[in-house]
C-alpha atoms as a PDB file:
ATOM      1  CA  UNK A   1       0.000   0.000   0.000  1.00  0.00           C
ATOM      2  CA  UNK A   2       1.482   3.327  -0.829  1.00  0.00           C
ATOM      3  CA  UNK A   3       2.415   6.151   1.386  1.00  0.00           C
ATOM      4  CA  UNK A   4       3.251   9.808   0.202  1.00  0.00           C
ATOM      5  CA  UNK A   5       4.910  12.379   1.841  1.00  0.00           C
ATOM      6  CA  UNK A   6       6.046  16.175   0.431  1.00  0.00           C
ATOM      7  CA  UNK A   7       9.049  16.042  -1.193  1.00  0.00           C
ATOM      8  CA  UNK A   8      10.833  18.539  -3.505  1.00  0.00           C
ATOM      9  CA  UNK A   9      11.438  17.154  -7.103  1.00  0.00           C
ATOM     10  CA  UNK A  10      14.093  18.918  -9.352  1.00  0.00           C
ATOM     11  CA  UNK A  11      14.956  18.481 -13.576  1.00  0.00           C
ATOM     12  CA  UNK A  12      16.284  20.528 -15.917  1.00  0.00           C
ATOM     13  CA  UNK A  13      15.612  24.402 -14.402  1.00  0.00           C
ATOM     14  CA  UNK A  14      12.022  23.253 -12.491  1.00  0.00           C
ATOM     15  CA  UNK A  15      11.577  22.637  -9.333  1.00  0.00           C
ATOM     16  CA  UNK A  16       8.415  21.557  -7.677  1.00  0.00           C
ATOM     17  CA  UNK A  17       8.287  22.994  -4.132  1.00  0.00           C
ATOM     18  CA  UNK A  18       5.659  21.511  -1.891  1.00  0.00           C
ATOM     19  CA  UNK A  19       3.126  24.268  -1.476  1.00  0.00           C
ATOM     20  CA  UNK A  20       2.772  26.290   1.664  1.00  0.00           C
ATOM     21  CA  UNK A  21       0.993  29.333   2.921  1.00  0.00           C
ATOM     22  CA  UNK A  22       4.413  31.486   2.083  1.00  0.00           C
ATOM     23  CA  UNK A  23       3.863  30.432  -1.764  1.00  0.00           C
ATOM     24  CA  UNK A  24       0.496  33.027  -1.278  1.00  0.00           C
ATOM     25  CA  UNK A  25       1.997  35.991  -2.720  1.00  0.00           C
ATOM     26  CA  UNK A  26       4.003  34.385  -5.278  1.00  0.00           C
ATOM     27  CA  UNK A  27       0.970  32.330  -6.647  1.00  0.00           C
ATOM     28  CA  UNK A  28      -1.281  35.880  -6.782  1.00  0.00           C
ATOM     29  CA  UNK A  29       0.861  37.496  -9.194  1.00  0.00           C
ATOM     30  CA  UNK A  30       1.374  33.938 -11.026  1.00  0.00           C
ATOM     31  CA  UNK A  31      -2.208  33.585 -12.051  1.00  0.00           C
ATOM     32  CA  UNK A  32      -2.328  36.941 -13.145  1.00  0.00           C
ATOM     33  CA  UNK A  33      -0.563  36.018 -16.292  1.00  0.00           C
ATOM     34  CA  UNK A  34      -3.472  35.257 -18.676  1.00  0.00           C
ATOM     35  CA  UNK A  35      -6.304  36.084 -16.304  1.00  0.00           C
ATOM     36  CA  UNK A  36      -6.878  31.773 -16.507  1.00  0.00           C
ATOM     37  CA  UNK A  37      -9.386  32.046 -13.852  1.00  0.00           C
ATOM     38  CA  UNK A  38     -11.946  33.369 -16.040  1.00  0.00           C
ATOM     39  CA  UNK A  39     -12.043  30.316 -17.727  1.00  0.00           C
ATOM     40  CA  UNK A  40     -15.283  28.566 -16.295  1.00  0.00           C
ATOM     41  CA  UNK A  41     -13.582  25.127 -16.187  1.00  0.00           C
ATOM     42  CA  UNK A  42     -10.691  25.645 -14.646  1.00  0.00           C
ATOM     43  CA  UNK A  43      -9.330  24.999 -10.941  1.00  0.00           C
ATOM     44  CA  UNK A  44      -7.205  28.340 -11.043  1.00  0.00           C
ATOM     45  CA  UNK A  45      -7.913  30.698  -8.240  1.00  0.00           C
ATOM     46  CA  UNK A  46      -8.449  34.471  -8.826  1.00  0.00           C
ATOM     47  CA  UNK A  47      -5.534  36.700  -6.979  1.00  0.00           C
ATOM     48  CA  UNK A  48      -8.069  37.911  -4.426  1.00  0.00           C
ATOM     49  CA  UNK A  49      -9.088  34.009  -4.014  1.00  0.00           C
ATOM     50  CA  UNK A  50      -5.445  32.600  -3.407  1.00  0.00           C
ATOM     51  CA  UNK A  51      -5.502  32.670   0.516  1.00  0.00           C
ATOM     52  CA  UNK A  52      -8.805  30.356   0.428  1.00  0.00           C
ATOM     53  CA  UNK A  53      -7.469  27.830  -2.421  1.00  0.00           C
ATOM     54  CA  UNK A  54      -4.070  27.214  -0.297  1.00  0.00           C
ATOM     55  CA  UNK A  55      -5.846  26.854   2.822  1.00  0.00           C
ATOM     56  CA  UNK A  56      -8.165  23.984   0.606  1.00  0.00           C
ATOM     57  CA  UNK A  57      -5.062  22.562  -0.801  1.00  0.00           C
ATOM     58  CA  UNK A  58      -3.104  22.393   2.722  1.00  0.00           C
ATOM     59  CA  UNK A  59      -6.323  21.072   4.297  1.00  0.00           C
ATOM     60  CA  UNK A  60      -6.509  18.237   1.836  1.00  0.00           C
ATOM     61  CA  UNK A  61      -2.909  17.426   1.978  1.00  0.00           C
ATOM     62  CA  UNK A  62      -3.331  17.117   6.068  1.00  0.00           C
ATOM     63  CA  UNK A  63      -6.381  14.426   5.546  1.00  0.00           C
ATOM     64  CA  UNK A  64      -4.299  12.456   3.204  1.00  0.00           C
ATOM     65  CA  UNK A  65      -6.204  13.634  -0.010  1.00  0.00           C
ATOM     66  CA  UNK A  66      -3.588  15.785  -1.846  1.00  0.00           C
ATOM     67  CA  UNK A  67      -0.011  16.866  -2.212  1.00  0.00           C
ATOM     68  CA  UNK A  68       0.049  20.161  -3.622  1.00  0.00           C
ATOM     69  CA  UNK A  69       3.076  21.583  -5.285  1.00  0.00           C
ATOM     70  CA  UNK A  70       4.179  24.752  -6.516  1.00  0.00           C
ATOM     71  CA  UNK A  71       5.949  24.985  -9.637  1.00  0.00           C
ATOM     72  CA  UNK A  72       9.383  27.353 -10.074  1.00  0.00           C
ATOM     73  CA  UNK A  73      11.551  28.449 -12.589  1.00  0.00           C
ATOM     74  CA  UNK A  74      14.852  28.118 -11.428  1.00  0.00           C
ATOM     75  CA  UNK A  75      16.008  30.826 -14.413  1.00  0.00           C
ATOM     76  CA  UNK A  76      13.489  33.071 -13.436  1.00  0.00           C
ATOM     77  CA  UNK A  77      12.914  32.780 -10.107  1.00  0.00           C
ATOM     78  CA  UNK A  78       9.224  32.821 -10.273  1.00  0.00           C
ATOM     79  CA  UNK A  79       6.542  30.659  -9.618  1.00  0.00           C
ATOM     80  CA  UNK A  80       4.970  29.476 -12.894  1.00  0.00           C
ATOM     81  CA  UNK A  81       1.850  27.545 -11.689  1.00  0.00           C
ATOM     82  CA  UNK A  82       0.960  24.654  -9.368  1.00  0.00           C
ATOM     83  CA  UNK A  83      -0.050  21.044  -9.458  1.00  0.00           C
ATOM     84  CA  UNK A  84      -0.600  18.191  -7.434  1.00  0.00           C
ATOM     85  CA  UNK A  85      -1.552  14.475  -6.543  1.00  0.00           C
ATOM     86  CA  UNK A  86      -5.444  14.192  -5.796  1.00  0.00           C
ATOM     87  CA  UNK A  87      -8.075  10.942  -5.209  1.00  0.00           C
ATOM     88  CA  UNK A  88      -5.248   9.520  -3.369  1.00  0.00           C
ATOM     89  CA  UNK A  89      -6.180   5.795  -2.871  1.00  0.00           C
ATOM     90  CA  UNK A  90      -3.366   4.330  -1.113  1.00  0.00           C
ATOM     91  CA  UNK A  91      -5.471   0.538  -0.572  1.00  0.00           C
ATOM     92  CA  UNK A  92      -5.269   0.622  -4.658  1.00  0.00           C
ATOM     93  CA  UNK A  93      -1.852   2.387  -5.082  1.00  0.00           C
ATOM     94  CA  UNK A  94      -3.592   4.922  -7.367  1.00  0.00           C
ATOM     95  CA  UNK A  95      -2.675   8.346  -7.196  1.00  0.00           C
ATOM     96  CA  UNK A  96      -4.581  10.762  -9.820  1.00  0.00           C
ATOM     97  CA  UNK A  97      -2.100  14.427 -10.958  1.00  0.00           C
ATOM     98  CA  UNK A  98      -4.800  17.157 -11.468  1.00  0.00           C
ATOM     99  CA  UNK A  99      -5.838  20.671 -10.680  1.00  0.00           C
ATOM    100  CA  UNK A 100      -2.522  22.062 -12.329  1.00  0.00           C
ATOM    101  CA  UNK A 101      -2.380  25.188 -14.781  1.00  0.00           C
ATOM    102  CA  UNK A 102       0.440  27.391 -15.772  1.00  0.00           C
ATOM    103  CA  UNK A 103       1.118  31.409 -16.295  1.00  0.00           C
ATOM    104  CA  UNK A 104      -0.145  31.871 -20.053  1.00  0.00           C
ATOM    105  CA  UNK A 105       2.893  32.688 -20.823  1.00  0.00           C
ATOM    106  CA  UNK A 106       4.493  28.923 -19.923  1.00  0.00           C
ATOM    107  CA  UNK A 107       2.002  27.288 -21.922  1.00  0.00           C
ATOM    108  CA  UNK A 108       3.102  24.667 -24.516  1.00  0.00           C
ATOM    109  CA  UNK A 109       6.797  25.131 -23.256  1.00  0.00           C
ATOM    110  CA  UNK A 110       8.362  22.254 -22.182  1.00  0.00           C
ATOM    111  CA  UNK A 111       7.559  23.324 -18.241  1.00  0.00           C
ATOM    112  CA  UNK A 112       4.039  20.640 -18.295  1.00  0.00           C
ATOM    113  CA  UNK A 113       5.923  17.647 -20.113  1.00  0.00           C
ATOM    114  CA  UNK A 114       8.933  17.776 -17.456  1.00  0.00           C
ATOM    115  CA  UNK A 115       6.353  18.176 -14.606  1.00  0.00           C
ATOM    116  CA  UNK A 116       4.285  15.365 -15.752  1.00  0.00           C
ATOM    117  CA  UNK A 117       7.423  13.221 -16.102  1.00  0.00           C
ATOM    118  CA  UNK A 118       8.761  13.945 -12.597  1.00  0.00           C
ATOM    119  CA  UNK A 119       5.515  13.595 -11.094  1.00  0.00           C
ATOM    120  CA  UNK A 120       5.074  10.350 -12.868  1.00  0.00           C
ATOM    121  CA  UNK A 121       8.184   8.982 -12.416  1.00  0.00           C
ATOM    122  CA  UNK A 122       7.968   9.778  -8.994  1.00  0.00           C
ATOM    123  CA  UNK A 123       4.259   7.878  -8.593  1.00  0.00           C
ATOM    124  CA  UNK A 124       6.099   4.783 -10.200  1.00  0.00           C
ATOM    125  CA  UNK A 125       9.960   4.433  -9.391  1.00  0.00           C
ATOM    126  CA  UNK A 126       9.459   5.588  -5.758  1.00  0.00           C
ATOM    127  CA  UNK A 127       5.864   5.905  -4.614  1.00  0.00           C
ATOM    128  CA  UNK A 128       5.044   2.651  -6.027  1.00  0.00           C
ATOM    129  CA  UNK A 129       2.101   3.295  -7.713  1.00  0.00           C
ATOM    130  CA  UNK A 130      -0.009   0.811  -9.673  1.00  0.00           C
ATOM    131  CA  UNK A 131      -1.616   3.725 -12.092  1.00  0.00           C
ATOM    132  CA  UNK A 132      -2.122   7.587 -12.620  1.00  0.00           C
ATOM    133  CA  UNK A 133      -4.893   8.704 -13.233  1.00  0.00           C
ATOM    134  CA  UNK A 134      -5.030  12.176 -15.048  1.00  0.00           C
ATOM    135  CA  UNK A 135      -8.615  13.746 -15.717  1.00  0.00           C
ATOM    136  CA  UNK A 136     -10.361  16.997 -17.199  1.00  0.00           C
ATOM    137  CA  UNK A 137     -13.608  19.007 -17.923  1.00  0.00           C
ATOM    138  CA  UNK A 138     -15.036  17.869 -21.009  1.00  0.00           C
ATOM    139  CA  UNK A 139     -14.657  21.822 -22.736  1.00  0.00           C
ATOM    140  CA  UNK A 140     -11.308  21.877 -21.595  1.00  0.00           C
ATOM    141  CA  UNK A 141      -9.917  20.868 -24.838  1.00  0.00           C
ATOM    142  CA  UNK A 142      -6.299  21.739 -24.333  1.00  0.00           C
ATOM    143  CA  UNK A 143      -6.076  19.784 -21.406  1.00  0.00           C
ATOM    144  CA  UNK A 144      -7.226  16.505 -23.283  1.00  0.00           C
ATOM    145  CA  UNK A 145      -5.230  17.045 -26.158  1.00  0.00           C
ATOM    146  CA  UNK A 146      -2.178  17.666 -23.278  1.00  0.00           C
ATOM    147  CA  UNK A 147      -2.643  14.386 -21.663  1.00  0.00           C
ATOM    148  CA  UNK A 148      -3.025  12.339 -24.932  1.00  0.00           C
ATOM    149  CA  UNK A 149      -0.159  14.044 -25.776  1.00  0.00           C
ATOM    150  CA  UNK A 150       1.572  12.691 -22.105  1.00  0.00           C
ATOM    151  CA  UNK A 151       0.924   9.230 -23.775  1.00  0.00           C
ATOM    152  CA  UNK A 152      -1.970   8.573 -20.994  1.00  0.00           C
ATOM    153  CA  UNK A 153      -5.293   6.485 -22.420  1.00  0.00           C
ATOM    154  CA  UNK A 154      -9.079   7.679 -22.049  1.00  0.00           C
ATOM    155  CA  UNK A 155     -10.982   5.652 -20.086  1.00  0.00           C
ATOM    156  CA  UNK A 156     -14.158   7.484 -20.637  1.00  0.00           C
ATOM    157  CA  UNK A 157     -16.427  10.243 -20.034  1.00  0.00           C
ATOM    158  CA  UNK A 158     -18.105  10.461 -16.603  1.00  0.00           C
ATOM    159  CA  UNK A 159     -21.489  12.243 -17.360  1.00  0.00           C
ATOM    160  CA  UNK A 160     -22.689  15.143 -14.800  1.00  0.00           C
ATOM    161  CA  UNK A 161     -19.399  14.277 -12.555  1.00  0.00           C
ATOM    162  CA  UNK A 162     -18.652  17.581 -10.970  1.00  0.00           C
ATOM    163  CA  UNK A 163     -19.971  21.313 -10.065  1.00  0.00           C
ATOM    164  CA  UNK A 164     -17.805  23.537 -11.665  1.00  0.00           C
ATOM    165  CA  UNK A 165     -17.036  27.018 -10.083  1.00  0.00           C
ATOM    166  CA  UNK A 166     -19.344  28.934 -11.795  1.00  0.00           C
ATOM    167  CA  UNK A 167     -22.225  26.511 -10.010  1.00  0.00           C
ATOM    168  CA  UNK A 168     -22.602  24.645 -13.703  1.00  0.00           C
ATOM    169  CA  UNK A 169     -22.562  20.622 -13.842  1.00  0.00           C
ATOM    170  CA  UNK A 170     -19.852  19.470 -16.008  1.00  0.00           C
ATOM    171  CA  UNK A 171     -18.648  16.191 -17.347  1.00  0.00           C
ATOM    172  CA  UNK A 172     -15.428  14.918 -16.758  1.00  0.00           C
ATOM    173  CA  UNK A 173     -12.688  12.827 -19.115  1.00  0.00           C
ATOM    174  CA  UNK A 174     -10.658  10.362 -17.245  1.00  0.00           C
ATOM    175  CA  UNK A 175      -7.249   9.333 -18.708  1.00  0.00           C
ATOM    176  CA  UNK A 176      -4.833   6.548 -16.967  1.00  0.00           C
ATOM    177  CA  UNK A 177      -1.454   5.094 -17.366  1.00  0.00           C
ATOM    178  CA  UNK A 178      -0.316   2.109 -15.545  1.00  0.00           C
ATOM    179  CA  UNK A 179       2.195   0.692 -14.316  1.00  0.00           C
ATOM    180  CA  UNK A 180       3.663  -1.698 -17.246  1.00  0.00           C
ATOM    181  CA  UNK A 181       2.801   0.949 -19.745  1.00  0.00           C
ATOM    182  CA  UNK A 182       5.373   3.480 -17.810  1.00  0.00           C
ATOM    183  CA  UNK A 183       8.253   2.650 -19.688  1.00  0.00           C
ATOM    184  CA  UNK A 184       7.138   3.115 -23.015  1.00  0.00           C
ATOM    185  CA  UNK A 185       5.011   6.356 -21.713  1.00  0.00           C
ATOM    186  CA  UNK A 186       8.734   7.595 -20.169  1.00  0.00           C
ATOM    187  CA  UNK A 187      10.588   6.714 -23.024  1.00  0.00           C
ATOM    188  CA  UNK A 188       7.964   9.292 -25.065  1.00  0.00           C
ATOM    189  CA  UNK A 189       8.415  11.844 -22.849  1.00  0.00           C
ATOM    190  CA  UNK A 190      11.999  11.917 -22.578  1.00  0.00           C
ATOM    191  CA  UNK A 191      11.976  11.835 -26.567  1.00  0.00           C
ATOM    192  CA  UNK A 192       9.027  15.231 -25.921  1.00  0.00           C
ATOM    193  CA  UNK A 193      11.643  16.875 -24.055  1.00  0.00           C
ATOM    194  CA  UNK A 194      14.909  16.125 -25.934  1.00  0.00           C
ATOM    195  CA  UNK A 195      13.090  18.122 -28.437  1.00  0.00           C
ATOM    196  CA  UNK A 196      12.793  21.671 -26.448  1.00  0.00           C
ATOM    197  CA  UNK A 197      16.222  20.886 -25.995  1.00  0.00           C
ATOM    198  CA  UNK A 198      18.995  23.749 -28.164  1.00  0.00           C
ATOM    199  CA  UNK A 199      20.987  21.744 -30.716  1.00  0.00           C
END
């Protein structure tokens, strides 16, 4: 049965910090970058909203829910978004990576490929994990097309699954990779980021 605890994971100029109450400012000005809160189906937190989503997040974590992380640049400095382990089910060694989004201006870098692949690799090689699950709204196109793009498979479409923020009922798309397809999943993503790699 698997057991998590925060750790700090670190690849190639990211780190992911395990998130605490002194990430509050930090995260405020990150989701500022693209205004992503707007966006109906998203988990991002508006800047006046911050203090209440890491007090959720740190809540979870204490009953065994969650492990949030934040997510640095090491070049920059900053704080480029946050993700985390959710629907932790330690009696089925499933951990699920969810309610992550990045500044606007990190998207389709190479800063959600390297995250996935430490998180994963993490879940597998240490945590010992059985699967990952990975899921989204069902509007949130870019999302689905990211974790296709992770080499995760859909399992399906859970109708009328969650209340999204606005108060609207939304279905949700559940993806999973397990643990004998890891090594050909890795193998992609390494290839994914040799490519955002100079020559």
């Amino acid at each position: 049965m698997i057991t998590l605890q925060p750790v700090t994971l670190v690849r190639d100029g990211i780190r992911l910090e395990p998130l605490s109450l002194a990430h509050g400012p930090e995260v405020a000005d990150a989701v500022t970058d693209g205004e992503l809160w707007k966006l109906w189906y998203t988990s991002v937190p508006e800047p006046a909203g911050v203090a209440a989503w890491l007090e959720t997040a740190l809540t979870s974590q204490v009953r065994g829910q969650m492990l949030p992380w934040a997510v640095r640049e090491l070049d920059s400095g900053q704080i480029v978004g946050s993700t985390r382990y959710h629907d932790i089910a330690p009696e089925l060694d499933r951990v699920e990576i969810g309610y992550t989004w990045y500044r606007a201006s990190r998207q389709r870098s190479k800063v959600n490929t390297l995250c996935k692949l430490m998180l994963i690799t993490h879940a597998f090689e240490t945590v010992g994990c059985g699967v990952v699950g990975l899921r989204t709204d069902n509007f949130n196109f870019r999302s689905q097309r990211a974790i296709e793009a992770l080499g995760a498979k859909k399992d399906g479409v859970i109708r009328n699954y969650r209340r999204r923020k606005d108060g609207s009922i939304g279905d949700t798309v559940m993806y999973s990779i397990t643990a004998p397809e890891w090594p050909d999943v890795k193998r992609h993503l390494e290839l994914r980021l040799a490519r955002h790699r100079p020559a």
